[in-house]
Protein backbone atom coordinates (compact mmCIF):
# COMPACT_ATOMS: atom_id res chain seq x y z
CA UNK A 1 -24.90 -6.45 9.41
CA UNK A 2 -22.59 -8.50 11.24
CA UNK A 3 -19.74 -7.19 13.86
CA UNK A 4 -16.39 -6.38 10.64
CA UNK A 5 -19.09 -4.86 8.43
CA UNK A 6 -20.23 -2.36 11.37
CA UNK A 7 -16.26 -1.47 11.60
CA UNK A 8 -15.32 -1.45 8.34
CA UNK A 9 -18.18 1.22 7.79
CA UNK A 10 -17.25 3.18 10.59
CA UNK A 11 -13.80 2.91 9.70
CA UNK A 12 -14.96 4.28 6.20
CA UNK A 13 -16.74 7.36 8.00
CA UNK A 14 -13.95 8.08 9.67
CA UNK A 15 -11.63 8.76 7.16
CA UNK A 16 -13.90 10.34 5.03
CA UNK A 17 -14.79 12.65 7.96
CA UNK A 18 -10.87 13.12 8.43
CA UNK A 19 -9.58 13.75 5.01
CA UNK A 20 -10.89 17.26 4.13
CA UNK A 21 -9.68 18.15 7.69
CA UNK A 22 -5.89 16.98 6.20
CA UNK A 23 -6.54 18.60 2.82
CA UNK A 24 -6.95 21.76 3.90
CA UNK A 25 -3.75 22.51 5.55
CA UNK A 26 -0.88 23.95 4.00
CA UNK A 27 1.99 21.42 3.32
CA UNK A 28 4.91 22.71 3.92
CA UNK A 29 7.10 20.01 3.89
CA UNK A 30 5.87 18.61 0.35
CA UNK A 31 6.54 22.19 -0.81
CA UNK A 32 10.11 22.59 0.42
CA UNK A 33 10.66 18.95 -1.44
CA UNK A 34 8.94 19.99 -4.57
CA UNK A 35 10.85 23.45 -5.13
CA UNK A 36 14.21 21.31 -4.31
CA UNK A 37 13.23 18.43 -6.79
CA UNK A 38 13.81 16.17 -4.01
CA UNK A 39 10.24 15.13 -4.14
CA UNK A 40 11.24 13.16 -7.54
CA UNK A 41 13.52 11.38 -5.36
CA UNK A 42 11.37 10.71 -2.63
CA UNK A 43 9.09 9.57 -5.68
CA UNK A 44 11.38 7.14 -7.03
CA UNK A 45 12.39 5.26 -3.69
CA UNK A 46 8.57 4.64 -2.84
CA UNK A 47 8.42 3.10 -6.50
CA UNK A 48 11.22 1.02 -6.09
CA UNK A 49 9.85 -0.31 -3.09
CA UNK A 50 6.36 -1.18 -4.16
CA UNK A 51 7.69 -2.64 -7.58
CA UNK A 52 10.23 -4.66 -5.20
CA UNK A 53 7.38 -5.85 -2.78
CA UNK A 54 5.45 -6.72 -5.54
CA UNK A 55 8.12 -8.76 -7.85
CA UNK A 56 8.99 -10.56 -4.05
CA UNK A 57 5.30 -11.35 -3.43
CA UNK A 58 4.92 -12.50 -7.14
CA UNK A 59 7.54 -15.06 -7.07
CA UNK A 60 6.78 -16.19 -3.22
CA UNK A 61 3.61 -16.97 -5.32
CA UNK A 62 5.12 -18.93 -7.87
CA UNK A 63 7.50 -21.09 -5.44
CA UNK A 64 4.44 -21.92 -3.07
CA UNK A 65 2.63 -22.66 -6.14
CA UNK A 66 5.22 -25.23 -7.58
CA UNK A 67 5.59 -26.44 -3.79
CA UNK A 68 1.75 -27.37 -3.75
CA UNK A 69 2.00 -29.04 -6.65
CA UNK A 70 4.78 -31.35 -5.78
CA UNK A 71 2.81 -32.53 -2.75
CA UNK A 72 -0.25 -32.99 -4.84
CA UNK A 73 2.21 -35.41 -6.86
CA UNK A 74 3.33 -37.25 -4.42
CA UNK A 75 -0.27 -38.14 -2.66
């Protein structure tokens, strides 16, 4: 196993060592959101985000792409 496998693994321990830790405590916060219906909010922006990140990274993709293949034209 080279040197990034070794720390991806342990990485992977890790957090699976961590996570019932986290899921067992009470979450106050997310419940004070949820009985407000502010969590729907909260919900929505994260959405809008990720679609946004994703439409911007999508058509970065496309310009690079048409960019590449202008300069494979002209050589």
């Amino acid at each position: 196993m080279n040197w990034n496998m070794k720390k991806i693994v342990s990485l992977l321990c890790g957090v699976m060592l961590l996570s019932p830790a986290l899921l067992a405590q009470d979450v106050q916060m997310a419940d004070t959101l949820r009985s407000e219906g502010k969590i729907y909010v909260l919900v929505a922006i994260i959405v809008v985000i990720l679609v946004g990140l994703i439409t911007f990274l999508f058509f970065t993709d496309r310009k690079i792409s048409r960019l590449e293949k202008q300069i494979n034209q002209k050589k």
